[in-house]
N, C-alpha and C. Protein backbone atom coordinates (compact mmCIF):
# COMPACT_ATOMS: atom_id res chain seq x y z
N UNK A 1 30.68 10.28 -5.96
CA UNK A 1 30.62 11.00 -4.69
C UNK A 1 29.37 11.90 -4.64
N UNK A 2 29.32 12.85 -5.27
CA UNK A 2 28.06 13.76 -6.09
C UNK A 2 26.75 12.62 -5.55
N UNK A 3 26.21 11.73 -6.16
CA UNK A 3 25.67 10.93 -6.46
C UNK A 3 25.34 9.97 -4.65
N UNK A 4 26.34 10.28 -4.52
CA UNK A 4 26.32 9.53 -2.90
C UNK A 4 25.77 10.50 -2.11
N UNK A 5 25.96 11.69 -2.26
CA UNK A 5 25.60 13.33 -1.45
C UNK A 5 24.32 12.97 -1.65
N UNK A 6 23.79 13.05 -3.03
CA UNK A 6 22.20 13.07 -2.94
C UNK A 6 21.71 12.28 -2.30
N UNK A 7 22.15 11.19 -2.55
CA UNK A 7 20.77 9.79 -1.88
C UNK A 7 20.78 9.90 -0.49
N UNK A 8 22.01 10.04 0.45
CA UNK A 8 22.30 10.84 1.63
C UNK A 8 21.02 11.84 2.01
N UNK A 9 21.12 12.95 1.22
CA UNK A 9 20.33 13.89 1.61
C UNK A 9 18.79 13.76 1.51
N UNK A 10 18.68 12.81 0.70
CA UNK A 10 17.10 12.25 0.38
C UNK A 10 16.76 11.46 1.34
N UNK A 11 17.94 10.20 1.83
CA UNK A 11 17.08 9.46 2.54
C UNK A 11 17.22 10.53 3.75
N UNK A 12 17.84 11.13 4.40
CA UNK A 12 17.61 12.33 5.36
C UNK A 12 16.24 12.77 5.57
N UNK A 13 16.42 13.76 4.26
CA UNK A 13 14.87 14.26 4.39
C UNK A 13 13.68 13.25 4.51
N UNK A 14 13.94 11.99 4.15
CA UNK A 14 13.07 11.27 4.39
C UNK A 14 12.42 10.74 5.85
N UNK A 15 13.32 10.46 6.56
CA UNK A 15 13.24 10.25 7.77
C UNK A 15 12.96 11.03 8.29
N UNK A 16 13.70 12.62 8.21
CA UNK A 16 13.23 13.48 9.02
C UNK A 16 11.88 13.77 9.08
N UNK A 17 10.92 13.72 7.74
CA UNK A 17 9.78 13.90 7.41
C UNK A 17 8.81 12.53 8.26
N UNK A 18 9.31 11.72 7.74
CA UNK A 18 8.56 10.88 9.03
C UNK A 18 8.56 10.79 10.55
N UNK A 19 10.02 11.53 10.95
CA UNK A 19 10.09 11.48 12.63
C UNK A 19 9.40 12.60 12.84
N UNK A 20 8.99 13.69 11.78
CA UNK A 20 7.91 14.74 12.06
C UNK A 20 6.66 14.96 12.19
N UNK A 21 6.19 14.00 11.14
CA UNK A 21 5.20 13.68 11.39
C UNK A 21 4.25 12.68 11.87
N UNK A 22 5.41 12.29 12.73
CA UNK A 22 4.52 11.29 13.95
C UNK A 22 4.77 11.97 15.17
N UNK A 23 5.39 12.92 15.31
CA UNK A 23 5.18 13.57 16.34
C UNK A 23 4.46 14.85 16.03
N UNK A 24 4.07 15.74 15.27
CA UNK A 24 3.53 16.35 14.92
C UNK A 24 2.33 16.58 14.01
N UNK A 25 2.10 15.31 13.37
CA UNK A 25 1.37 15.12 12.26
C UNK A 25 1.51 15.67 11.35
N UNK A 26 0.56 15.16 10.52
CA UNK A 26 0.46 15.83 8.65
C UNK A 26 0.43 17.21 8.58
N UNK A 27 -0.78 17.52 8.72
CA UNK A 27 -1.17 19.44 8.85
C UNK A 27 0.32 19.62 9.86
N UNK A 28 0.35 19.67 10.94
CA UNK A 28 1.52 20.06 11.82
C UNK A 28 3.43 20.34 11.04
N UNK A 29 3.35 19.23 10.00
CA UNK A 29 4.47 19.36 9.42
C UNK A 29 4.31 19.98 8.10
N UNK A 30 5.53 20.83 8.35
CA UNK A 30 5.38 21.96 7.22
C UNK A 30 6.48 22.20 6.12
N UNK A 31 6.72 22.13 5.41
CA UNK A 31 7.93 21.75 4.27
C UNK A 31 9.12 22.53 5.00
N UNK A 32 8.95 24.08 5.46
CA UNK A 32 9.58 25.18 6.47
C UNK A 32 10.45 24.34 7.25
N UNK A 33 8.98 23.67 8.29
CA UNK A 33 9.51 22.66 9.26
C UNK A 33 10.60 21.28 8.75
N UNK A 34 10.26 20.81 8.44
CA UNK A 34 11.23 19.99 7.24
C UNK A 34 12.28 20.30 6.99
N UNK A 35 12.37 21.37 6.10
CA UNK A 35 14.35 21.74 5.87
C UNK A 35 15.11 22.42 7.05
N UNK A 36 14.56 22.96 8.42
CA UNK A 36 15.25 23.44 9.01
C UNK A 36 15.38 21.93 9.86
N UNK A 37 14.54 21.06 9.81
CA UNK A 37 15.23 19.65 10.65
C UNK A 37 16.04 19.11 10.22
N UNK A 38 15.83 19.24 8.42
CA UNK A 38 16.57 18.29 8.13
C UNK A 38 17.91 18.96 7.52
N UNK A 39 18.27 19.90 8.25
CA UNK A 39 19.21 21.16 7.81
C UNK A 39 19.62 20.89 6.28
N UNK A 40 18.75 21.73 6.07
CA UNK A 40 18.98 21.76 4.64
C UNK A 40 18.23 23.15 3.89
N UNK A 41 18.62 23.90 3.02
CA UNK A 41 18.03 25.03 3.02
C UNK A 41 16.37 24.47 2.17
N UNK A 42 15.40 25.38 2.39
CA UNK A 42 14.17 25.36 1.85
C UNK A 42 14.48 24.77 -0.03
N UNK A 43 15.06 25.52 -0.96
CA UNK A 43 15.15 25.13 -1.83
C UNK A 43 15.41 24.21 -2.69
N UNK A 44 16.64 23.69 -1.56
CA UNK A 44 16.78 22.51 -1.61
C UNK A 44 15.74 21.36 -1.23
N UNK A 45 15.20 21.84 -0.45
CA UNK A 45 14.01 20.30 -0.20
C UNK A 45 13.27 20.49 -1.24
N UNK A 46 12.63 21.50 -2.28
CA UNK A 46 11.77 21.55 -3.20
C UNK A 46 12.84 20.98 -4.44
N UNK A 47 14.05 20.95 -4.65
CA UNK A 47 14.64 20.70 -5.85
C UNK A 47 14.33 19.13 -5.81
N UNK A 48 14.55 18.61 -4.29
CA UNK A 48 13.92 17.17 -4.44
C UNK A 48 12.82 16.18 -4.09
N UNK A 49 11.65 17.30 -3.51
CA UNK A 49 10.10 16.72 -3.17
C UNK A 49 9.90 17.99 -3.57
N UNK A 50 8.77 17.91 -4.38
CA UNK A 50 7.18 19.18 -4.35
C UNK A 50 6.13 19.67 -3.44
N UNK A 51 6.57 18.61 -2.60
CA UNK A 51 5.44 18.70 -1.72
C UNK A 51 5.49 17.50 -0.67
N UNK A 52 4.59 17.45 0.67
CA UNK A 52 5.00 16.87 1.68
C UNK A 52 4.44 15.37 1.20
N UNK A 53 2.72 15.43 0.38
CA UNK A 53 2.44 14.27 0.13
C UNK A 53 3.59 13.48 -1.36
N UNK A 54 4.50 13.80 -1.69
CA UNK A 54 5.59 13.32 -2.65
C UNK A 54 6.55 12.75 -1.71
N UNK A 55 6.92 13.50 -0.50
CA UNK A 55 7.79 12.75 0.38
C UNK A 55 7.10 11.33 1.01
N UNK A 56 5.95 11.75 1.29
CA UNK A 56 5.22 10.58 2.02
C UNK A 56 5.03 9.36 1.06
N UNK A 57 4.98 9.52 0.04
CA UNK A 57 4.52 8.45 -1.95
C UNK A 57 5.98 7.95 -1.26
N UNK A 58 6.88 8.58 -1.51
CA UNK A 58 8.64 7.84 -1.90
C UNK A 58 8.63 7.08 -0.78
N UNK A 59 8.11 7.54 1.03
CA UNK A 59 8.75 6.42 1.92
C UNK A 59 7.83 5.14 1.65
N UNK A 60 6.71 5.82 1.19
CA UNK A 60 5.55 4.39 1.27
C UNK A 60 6.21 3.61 0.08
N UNK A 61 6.40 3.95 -1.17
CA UNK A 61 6.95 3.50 -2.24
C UNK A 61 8.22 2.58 -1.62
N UNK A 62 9.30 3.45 -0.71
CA UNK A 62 10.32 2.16 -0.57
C UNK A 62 10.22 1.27 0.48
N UNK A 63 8.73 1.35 1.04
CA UNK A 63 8.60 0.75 2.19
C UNK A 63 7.82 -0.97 1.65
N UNK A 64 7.34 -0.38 0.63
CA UNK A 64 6.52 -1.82 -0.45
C UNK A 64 7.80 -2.09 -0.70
N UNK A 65 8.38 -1.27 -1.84
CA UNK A 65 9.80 -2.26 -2.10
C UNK A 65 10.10 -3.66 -1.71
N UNK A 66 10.46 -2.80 -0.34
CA UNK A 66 11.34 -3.87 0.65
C UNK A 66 10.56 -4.80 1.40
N UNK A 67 9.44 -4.34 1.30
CA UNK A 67 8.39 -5.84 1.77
C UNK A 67 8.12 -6.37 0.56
N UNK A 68 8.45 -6.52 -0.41
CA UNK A 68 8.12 -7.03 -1.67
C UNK A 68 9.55 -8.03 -1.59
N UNK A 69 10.75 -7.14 -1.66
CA UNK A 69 11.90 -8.17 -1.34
C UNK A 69 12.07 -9.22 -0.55
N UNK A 70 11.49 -8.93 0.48
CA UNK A 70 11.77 -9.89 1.72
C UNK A 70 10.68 -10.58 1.61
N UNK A 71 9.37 -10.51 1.89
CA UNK A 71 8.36 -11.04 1.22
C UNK A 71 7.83 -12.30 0.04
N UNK A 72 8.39 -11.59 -1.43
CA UNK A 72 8.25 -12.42 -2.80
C UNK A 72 8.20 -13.98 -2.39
N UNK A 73 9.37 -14.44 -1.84
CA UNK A 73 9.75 -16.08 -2.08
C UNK A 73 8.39 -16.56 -0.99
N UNK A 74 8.10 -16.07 0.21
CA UNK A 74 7.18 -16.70 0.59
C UNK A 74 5.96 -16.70 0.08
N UNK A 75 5.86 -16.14 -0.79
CA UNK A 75 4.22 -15.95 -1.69
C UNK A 75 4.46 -16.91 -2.78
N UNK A 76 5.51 -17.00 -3.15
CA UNK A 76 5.93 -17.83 -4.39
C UNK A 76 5.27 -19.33 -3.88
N UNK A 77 5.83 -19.55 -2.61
CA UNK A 77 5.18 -20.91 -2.25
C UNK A 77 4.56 -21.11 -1.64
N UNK A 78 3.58 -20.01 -1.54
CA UNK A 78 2.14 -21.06 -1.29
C UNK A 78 1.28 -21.07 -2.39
N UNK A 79 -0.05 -21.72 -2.35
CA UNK A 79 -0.29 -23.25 -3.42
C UNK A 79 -1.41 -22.21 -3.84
N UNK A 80 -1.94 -21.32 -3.65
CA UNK A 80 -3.22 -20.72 -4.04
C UNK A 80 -2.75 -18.38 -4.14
N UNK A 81 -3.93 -18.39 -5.13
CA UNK A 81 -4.01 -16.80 -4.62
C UNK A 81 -4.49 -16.25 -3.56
N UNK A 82 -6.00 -17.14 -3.20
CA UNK A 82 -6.24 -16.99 -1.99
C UNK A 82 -5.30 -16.57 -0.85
N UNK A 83 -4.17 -17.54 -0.99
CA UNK A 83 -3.09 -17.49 0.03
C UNK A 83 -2.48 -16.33 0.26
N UNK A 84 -2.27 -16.43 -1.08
CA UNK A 84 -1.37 -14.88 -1.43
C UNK A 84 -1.85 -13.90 -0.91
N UNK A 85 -2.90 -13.31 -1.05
CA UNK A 85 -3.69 -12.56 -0.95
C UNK A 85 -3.54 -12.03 0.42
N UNK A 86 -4.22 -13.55 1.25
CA UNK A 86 -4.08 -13.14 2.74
C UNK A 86 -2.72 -12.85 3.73
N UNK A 87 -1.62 -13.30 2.97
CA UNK A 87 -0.27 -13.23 3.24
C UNK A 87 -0.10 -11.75 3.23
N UNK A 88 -0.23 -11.35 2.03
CA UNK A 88 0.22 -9.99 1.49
C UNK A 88 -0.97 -9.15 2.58
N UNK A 89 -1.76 -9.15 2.83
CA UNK A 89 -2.76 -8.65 3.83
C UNK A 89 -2.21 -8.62 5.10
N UNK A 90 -2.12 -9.89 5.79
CA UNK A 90 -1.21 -10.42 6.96
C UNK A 90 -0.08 -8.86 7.12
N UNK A 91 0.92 -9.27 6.19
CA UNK A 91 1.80 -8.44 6.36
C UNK A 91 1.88 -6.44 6.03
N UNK A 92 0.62 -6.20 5.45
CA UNK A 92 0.11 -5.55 5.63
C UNK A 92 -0.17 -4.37 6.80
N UNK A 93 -1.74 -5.35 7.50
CA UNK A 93 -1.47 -5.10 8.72
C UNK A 93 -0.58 -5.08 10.12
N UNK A 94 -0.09 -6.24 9.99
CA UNK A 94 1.16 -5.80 11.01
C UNK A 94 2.04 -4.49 10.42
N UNK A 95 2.28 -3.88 9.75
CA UNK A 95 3.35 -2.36 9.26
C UNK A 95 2.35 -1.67 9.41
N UNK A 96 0.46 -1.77 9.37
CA UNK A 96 -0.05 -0.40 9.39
C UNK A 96 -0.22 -0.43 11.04
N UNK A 97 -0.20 -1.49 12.05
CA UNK A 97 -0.89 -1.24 13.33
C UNK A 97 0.58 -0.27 13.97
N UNK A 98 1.78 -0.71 13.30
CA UNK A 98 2.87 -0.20 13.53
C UNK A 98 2.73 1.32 13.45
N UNK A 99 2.21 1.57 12.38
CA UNK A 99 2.41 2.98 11.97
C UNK A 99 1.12 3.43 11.27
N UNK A 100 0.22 3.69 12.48
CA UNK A 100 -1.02 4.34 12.39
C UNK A 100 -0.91 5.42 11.54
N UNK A 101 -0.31 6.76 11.44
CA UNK A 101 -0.46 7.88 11.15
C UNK A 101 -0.33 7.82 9.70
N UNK A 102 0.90 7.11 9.26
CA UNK A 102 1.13 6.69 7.83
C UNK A 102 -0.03 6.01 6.98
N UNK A 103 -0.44 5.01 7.77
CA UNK A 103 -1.37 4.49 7.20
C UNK A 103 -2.72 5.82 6.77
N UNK A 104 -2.77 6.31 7.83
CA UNK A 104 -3.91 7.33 7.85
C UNK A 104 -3.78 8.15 6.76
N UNK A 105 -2.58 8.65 6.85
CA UNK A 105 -2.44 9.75 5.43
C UNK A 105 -2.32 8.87 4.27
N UNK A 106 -1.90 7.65 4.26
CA UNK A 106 -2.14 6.66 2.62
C UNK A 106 -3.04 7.30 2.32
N UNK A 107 -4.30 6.42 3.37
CA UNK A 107 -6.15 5.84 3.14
C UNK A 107 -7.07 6.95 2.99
N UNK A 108 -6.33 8.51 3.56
CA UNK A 108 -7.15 9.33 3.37
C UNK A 108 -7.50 9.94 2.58
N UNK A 109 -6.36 10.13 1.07
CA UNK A 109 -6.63 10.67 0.10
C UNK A 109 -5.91 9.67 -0.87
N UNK A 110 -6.74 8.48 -1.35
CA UNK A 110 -6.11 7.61 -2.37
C UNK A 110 -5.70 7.95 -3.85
N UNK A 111 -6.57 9.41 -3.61
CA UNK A 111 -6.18 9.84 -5.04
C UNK A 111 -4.34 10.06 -5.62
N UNK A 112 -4.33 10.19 -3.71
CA UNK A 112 -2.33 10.71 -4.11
C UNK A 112 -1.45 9.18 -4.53
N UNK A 113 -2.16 8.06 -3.58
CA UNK A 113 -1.20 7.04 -3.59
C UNK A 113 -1.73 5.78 -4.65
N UNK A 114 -2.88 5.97 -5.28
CA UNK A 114 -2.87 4.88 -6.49
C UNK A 114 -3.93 5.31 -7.36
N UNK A 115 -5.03 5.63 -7.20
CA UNK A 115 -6.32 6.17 -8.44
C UNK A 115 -5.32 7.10 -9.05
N UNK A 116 -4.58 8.50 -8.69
CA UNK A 116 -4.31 9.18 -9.73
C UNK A 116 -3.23 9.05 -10.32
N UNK A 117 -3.10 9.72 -11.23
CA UNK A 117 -2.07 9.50 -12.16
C UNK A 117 -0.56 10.86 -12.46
N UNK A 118 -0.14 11.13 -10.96
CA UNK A 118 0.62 12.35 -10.96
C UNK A 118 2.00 12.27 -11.13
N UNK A 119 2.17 12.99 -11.85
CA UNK A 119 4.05 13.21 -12.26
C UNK A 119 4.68 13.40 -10.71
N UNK A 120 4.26 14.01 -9.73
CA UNK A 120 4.83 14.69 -9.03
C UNK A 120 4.65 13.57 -7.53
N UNK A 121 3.93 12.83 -7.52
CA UNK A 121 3.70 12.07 -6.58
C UNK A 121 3.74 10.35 -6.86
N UNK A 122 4.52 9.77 -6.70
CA UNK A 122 4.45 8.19 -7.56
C UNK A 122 3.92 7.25 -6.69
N UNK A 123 3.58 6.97 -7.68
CA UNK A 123 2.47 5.45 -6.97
C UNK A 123 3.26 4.77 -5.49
N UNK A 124 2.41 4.51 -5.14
CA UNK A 124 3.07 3.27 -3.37
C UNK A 124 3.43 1.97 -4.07
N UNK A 125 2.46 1.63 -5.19
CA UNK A 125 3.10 0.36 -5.61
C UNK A 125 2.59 -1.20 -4.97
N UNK A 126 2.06 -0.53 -4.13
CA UNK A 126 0.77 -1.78 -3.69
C UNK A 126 0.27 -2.66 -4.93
N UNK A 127 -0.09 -1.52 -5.69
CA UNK A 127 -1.58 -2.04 -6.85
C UNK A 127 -0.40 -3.01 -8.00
N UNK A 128 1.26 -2.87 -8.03
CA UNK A 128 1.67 -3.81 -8.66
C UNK A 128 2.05 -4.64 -8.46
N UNK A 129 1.96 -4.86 -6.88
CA UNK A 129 2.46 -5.80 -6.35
C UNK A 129 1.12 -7.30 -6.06
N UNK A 130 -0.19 -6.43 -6.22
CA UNK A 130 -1.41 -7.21 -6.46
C UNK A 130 -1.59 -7.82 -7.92
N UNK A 131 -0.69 -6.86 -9.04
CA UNK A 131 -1.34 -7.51 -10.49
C UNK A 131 -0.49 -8.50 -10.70
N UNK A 132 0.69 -8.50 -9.76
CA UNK A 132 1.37 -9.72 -9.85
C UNK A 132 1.00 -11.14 -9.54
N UNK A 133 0.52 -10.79 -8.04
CA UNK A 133 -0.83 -12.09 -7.41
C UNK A 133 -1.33 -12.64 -8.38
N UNK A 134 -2.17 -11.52 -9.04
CA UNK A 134 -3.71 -12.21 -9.77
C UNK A 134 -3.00 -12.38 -11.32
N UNK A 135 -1.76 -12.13 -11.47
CA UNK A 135 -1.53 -12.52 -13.04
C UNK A 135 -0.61 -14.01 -13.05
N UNK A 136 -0.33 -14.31 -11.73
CA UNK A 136 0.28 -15.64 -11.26
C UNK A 136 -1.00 -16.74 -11.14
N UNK A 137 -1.85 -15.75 -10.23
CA UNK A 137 -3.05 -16.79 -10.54
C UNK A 137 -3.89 -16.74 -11.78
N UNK A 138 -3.76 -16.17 -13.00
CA UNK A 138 -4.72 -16.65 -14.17
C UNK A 138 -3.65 -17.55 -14.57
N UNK A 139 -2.36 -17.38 -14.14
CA UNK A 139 -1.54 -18.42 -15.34
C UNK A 139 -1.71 -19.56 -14.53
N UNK A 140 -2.05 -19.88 -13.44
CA UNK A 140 -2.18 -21.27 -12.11
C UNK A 140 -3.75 -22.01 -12.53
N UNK A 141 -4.65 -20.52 -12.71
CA UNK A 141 -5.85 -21.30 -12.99
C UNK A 141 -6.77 -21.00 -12.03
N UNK A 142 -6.66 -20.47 -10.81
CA UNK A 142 -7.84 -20.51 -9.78
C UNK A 142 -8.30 -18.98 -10.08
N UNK A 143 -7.59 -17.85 -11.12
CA UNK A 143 -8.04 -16.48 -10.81
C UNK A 143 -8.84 -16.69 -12.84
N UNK A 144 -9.83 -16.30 -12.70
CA UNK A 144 -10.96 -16.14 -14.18
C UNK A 144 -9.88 -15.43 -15.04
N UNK A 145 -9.52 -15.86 -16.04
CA UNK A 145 -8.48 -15.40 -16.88
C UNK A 145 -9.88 -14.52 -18.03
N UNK A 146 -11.16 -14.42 -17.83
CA UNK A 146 -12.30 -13.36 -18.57
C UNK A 146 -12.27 -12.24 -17.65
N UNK A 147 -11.93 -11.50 -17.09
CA UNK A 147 -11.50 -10.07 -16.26
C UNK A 147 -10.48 -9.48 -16.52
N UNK A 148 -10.04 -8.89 -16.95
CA UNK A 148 -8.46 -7.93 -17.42
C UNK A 148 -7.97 -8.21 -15.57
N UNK A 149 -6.80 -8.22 -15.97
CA UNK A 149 -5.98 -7.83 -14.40
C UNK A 149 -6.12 -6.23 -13.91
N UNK A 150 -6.25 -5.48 -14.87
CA UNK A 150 -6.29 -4.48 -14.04
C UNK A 150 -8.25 -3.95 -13.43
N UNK A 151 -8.66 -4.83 -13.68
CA UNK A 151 -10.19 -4.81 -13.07
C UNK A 151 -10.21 -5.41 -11.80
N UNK A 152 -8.96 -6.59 -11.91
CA UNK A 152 -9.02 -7.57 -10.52
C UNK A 152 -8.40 -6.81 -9.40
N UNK A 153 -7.02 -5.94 -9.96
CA UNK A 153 -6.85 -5.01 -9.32
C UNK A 153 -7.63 -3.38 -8.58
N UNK A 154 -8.62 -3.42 -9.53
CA UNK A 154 -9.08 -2.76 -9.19
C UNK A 154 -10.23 -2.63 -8.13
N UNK A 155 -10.79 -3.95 -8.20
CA UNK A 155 -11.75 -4.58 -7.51
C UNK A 155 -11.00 -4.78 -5.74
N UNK A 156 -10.09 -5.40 -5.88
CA UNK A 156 -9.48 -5.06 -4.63
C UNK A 156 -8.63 -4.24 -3.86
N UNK A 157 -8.09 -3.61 -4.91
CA UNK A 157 -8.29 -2.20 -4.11
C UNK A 157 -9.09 -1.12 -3.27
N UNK A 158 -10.05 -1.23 -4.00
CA UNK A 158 -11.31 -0.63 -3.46
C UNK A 158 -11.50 -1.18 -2.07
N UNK A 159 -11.50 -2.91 -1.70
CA UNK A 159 -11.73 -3.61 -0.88
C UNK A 159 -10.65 -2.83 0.34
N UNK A 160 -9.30 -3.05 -0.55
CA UNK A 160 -8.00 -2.93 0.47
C UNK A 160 -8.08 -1.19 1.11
N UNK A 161 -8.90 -0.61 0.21
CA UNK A 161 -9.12 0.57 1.25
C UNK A 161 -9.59 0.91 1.99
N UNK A 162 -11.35 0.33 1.99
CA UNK A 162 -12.69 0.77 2.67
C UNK A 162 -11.95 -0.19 3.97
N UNK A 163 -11.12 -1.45 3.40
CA UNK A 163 -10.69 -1.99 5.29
C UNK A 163 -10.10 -1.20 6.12
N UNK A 164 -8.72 -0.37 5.36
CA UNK A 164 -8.21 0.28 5.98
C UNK A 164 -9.10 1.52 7.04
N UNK A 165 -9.79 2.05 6.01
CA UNK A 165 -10.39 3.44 6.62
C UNK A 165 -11.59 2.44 7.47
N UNK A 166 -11.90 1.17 7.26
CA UNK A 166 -12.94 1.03 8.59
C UNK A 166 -12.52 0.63 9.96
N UNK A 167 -10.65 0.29 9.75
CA UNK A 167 -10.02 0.38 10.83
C UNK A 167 -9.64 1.39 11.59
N UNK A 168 -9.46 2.34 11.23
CA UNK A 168 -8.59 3.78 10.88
C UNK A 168 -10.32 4.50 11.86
N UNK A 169 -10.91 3.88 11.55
CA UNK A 169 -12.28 4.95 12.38
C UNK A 169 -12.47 4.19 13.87
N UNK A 170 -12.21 2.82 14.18
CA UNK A 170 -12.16 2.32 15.17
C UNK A 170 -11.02 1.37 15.60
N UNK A 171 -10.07 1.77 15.66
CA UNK A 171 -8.47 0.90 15.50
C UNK A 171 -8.58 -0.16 16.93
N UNK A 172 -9.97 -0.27 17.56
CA UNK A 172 -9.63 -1.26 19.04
C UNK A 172 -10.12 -2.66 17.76
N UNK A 173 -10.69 -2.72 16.50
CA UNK A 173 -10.61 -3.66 15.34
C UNK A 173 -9.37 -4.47 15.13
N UNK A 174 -9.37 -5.77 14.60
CA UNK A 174 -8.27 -6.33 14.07
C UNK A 174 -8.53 -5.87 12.75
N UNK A 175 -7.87 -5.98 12.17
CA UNK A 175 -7.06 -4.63 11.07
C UNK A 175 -7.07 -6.11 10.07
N UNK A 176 -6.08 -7.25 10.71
CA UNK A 176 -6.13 -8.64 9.45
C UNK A 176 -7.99 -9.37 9.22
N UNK A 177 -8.51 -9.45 10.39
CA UNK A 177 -10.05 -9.56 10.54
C UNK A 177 -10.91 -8.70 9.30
N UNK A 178 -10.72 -7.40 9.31
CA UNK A 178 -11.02 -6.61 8.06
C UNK A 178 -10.90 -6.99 6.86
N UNK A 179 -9.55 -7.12 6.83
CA UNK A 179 -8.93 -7.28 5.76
C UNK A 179 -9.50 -8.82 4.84
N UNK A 180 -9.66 -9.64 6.06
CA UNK A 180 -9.75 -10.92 5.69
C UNK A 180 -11.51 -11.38 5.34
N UNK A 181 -12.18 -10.86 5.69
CA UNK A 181 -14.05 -10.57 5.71
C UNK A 181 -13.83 -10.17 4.09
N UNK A 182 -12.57 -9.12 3.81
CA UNK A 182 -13.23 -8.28 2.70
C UNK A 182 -12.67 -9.53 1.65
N UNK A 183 -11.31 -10.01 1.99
CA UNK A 183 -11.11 -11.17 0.49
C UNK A 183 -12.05 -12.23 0.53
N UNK A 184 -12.94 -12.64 1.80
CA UNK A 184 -13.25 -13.83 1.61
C UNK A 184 -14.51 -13.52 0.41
N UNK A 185 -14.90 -12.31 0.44
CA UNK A 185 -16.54 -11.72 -0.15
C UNK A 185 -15.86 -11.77 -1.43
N UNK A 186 -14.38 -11.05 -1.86
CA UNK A 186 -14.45 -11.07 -2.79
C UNK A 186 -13.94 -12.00 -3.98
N UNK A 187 -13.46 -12.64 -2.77
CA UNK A 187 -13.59 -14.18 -3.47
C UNK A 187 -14.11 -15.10 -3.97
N UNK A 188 -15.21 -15.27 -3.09
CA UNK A 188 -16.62 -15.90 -3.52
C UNK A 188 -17.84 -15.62 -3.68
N UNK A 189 -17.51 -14.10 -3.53
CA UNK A 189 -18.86 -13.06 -3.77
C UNK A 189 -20.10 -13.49 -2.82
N UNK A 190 -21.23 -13.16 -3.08
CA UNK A 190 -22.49 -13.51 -2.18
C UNK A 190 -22.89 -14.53 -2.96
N UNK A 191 -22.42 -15.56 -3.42
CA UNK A 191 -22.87 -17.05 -4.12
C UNK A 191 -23.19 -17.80 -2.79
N UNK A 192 -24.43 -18.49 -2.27
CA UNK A 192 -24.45 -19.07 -1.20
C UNK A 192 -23.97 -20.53 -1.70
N UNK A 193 -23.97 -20.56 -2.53
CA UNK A 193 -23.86 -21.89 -3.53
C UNK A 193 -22.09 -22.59 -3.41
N UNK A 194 -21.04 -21.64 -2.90
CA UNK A 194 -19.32 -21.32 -2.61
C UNK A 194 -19.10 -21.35 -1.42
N UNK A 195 -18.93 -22.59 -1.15
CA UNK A 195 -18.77 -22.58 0.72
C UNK A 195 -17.31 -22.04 1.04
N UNK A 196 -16.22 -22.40 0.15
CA UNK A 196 -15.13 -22.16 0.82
C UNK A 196 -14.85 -20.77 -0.52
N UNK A 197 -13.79 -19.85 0.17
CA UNK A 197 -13.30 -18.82 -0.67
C UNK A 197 -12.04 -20.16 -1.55
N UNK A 198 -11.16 -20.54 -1.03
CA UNK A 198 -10.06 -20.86 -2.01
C UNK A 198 -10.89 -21.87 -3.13
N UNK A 199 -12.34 -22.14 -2.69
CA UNK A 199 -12.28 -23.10 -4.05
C UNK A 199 -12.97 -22.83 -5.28
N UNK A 200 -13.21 -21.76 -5.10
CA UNK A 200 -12.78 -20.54 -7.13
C UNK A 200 -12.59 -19.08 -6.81
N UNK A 201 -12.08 -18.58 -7.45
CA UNK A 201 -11.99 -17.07 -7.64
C UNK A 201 -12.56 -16.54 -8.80
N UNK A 202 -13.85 -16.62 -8.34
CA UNK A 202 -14.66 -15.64 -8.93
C UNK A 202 -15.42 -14.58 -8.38
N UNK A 203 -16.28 -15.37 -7.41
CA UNK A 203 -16.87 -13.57 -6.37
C UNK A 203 -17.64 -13.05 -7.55
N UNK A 204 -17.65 -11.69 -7.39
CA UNK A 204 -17.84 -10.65 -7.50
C UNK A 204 -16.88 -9.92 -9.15
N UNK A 205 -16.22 -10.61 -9.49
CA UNK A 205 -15.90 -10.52 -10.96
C UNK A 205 -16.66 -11.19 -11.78
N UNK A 206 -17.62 -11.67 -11.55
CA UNK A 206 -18.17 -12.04 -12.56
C UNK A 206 -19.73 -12.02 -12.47
């Protein structure tokens, strides 16, 4: 019962924190603001977030989750990473055109949601849901099994952000268009010699 109270009160505050800050925004919402919405005393919201960007990590965190759940089997079958890639992109953008503001506070300080390494704020979980891609594709064969996975990851990350924030500065952009310019480069890198991206993955790793 105990145990049922909490997750109750978490996913609460959770929501409440997001119906706040899309109507109010980031700066606008204030932890203050927060426990009196989400009636709950102040102390209590700190016994279970530190801070507003920790609330924002957990919804983004269970928001991959569950696109990871629903998601997985259709990535499973298609025939390339390439695919994958653009799938997981695909679906991507459709949840960020949804939810501009979220997206905005991800892309704006990546240090909170994947470069750093904080006790207090946990990863979104994007970046494991990519080492999965590219560790399916060294065992398939089309991804260079001479790159550590976490370089391949890292390499597109970088990609998966600068799209975001070059949408995020002019959003009348297709957002999958971005997205999709940046895998094809880094797929086949500037080799003029690689007409198509799916037919190696190398790019720019090597």
């Amino acid at each position: 019962m105990r145990e049922r109270k909490k997750e109750a009160t978490k996913s609460n505050i959770l929501k409440t924190t997001i119906d706040l800050i899309n109507e109010y925004g980031f700066s606008g919402t204030t932890m203050q603001l927060i426990a009196e919405k989400a009636d709950v005393a102040l102390r209590t919201l700190y016994n279970y977030f530190p801070s507003k960007e920790s609330i924002v990590a957990t919804y983004m965190r269970d928001v991959v989750d569950q696109e990871r759940e629903e998601n997985w089997a259709l990535l499973l079958e298609l025939d390339t990473t390439y695919e994958r890639l653009i799938l997981f992109c695909r679906k991507t953008s459709e949840w960020s055109t949804v939810n501009p503001i979220l997206t905005e506070i991800y892309a704006a300080d990546p240090r909170n949601y994947y470069y750093a390494n904080r006790d207090d704020v946990p990863r979104s979980g994007i970046d494991e849901v990519v080492a999965k891609i590219m560790e399916m594709g060294q065992r398939m064969g089309d991804v260079t099994g001479s790159v550590p996975v976490e370089v391949l990851v890292r390499q597109f990350m970088g990609v998966f952000y600068l799209s975001l924030l070059t949408w995020l500065g002019d959003p009348t952009q297709d957002l999958f268009d971005i997205f999709k310019n940046g895998i094809d480069i880094l797929c086949r890198g500037i080799n003029a010699n690689i007409a198509e991206p799916e037919a190696v993955f190398l790019g720019m790793f090597c």
